[in-house]
Protein backbone atom coordinates (compact mmCIF):
# COMPACT_ATOMS: atom_id res chain seq x y z
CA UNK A 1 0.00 0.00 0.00
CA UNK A 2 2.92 2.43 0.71
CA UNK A 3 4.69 2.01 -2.63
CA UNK A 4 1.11 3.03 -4.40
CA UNK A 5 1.03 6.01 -2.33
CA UNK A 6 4.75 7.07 -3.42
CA UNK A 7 3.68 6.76 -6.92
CA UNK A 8 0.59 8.63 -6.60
CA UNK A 9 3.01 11.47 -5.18
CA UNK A 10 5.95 11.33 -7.72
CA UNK A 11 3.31 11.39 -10.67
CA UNK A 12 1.78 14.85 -8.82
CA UNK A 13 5.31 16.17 -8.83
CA UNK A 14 6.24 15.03 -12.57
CA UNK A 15 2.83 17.46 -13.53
CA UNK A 16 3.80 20.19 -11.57
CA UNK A 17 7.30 19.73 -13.53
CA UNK A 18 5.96 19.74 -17.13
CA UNK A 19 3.35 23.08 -15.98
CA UNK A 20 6.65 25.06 -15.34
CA UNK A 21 8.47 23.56 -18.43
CA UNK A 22 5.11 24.63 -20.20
CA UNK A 23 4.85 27.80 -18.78
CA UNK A 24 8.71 28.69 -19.40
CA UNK A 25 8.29 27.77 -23.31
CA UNK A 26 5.44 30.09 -23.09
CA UNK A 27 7.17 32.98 -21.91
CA UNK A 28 10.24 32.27 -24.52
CA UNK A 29 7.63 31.83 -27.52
CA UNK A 30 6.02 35.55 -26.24
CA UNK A 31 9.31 37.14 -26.41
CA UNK A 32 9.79 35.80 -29.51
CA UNK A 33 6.82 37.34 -31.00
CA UNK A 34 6.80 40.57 -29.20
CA UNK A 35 5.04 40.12 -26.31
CA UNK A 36 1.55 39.17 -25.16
CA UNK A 37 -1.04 42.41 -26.61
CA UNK A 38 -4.18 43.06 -24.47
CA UNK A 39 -7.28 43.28 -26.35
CA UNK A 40 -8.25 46.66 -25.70
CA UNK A 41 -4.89 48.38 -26.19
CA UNK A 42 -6.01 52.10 -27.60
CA UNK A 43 -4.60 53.07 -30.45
CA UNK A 44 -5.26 57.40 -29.95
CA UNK A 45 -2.93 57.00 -26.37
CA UNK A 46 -0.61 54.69 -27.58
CA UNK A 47 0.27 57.15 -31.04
CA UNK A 48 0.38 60.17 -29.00
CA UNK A 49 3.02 58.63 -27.06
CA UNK A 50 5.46 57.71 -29.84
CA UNK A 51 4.48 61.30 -31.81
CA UNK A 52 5.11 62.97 -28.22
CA UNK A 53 8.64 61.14 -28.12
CA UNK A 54 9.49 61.84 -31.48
CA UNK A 55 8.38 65.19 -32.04
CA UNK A 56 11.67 66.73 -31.57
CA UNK A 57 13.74 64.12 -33.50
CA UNK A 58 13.50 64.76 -37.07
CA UNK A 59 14.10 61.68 -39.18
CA UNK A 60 13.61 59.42 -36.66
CA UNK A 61 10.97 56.92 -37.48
CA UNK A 62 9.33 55.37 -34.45
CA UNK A 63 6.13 52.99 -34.14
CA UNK A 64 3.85 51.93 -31.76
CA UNK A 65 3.24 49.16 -29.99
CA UNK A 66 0.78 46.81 -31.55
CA UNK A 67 -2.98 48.30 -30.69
CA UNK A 68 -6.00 46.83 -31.56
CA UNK A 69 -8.40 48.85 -33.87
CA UNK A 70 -12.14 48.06 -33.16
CA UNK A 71 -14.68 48.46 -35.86
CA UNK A 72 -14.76 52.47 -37.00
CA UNK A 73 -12.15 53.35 -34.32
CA UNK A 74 -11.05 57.29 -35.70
CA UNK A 75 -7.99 58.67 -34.59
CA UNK A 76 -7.62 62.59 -35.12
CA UNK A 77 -5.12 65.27 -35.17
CA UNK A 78 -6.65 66.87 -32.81
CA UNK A 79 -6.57 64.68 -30.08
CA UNK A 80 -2.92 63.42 -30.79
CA UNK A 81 -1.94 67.29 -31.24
CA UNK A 82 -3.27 67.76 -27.55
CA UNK A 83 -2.00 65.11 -26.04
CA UNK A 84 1.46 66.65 -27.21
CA UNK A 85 0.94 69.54 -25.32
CA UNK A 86 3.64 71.08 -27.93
CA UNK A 87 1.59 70.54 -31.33
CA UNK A 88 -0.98 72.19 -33.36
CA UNK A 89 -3.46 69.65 -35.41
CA UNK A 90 -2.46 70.99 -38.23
CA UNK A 91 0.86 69.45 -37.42
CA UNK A 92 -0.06 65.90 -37.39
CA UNK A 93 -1.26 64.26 -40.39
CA UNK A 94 -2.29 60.65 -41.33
CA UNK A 95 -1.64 58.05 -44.15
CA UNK A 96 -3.46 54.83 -44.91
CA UNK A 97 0.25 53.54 -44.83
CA UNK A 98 0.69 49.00 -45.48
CA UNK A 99 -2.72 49.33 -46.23
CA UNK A 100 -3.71 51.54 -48.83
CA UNK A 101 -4.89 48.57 -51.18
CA UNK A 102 -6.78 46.84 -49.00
CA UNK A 103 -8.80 49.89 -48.03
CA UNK A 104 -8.96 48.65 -44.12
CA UNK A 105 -8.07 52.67 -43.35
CA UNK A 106 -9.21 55.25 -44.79
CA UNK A 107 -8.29 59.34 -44.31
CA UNK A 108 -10.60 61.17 -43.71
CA UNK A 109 -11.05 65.76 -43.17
CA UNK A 110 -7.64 66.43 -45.30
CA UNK A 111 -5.22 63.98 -43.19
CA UNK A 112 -6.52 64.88 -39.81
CA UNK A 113 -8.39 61.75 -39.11
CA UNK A 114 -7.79 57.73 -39.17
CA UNK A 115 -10.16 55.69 -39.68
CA UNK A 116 -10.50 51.82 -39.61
CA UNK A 117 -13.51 50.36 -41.62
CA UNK A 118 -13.66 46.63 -41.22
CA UNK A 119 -15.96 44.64 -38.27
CA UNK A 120 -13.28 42.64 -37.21
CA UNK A 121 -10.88 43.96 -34.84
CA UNK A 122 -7.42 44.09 -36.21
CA UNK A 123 -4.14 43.92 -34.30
CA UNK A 124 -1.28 47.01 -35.86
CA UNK A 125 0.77 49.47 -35.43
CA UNK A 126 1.77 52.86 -36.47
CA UNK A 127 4.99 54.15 -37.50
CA UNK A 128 5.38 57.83 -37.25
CA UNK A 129 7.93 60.18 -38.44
CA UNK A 130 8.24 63.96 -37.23
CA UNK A 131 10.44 66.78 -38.94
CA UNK A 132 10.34 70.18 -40.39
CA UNK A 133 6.80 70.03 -43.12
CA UNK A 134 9.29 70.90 -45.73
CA UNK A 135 11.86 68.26 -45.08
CA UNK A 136 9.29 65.48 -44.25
CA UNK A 137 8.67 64.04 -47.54
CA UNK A 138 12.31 63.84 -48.04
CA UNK A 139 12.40 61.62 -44.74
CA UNK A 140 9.49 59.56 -45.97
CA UNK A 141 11.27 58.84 -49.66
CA UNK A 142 15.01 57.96 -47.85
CA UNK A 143 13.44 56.07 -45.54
CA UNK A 144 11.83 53.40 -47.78
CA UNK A 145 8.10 54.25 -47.09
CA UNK A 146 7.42 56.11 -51.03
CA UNK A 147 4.32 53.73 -50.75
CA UNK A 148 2.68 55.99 -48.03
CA UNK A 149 0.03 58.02 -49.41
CA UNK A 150 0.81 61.12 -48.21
CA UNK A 151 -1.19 63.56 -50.40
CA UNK A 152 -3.14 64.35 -47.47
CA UNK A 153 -0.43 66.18 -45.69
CA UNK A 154 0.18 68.70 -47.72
CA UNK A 155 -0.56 71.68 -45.35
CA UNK A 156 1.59 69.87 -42.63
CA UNK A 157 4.42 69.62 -45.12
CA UNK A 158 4.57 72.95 -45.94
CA UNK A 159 5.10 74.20 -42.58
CA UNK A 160 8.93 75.00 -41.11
CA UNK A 161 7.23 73.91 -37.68
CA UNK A 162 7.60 70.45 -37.04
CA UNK A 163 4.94 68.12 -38.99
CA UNK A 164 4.43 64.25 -38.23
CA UNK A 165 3.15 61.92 -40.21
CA UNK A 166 1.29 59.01 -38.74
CA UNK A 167 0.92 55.60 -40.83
CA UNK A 168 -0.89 52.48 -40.17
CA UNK A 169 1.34 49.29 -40.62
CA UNK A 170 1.52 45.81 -40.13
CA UNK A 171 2.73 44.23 -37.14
């Protein structure tokens, strides 16, 4: 009867051995692929962040973390601007960026407003790039994004105030 009951207990320990092998994988597989995302993550705070950091660092290209856009989530210029504390809205303008075929974004009111159009909720980011409006398209071409639509931003790009451009891209 003992030796049943030691077997009982070394099979209990052998699971609670495999749930922290399991559990380490886990957390090596999630730094892998850039962490666990929340559903929930807000896209407006999470871009005035990276505009906020970047805002005085022309050329710099920066992007978010992932955020999840819900069904007609709309960012604006507006609210980024504010959240600044530092920029007008008419120094923030936004591009359809990765998806400008697919037609997931759209811009809407002259580049001052993001907008995702699909039901699903969809899991990107968005890369941003601040400088002078004069020198920003420059930044966009050397930087490898000429597939940004950035017609929008003209206004913002003829400023000599600093101008950021905010695109939606994949993960």
């Amino acid at each position: 009867m003992k030796l049943n009951e030691k077997g009982q207990e070394f099979s209990v320990f052998k699971l609670v051995i495999a749930a922290i092998v399991a559990v380490a994988i886990l957390g090596v597989l999630l730094s892998i692929m850039g962490g666990l995302v929340l559903p929930g993550s807000e896209p407006g705070p999470e871009i005035t962040r990276v505009v906020k950091s970047l805002m005085n660092a022309p050329g710099q290209p920066g992007k978010t973390n992932p955020v999840t856009f819900k069904q007609d989530t709309a960012i604006t210029s507006a609210a980024v601007a504010e959240g600044t504390g530092a920029l007008g809205s008419n120094q923030v303008c936004f591009s359809t960026g990765d998806f400008e075929e697919e037609k997931s974004f759209e811009v809407l009111g002259e580049g001052r407003i993001l907008k995702y159009n699909k039901p699903a909720d969809f899991i990107a980011r968005a890369q941003v790039i601040c400088s002078t409006g004069t020198e920003l398209q420059g930044w966009v071409d050397d930087l490898g994004y000429t597939e940004w639509e950035t017609e929008f931003c003209s206004d913002c790009m003829e400023l000599t105030d600093t101008c950021c451009i905010v695109a939606a891209v994949r993960r």
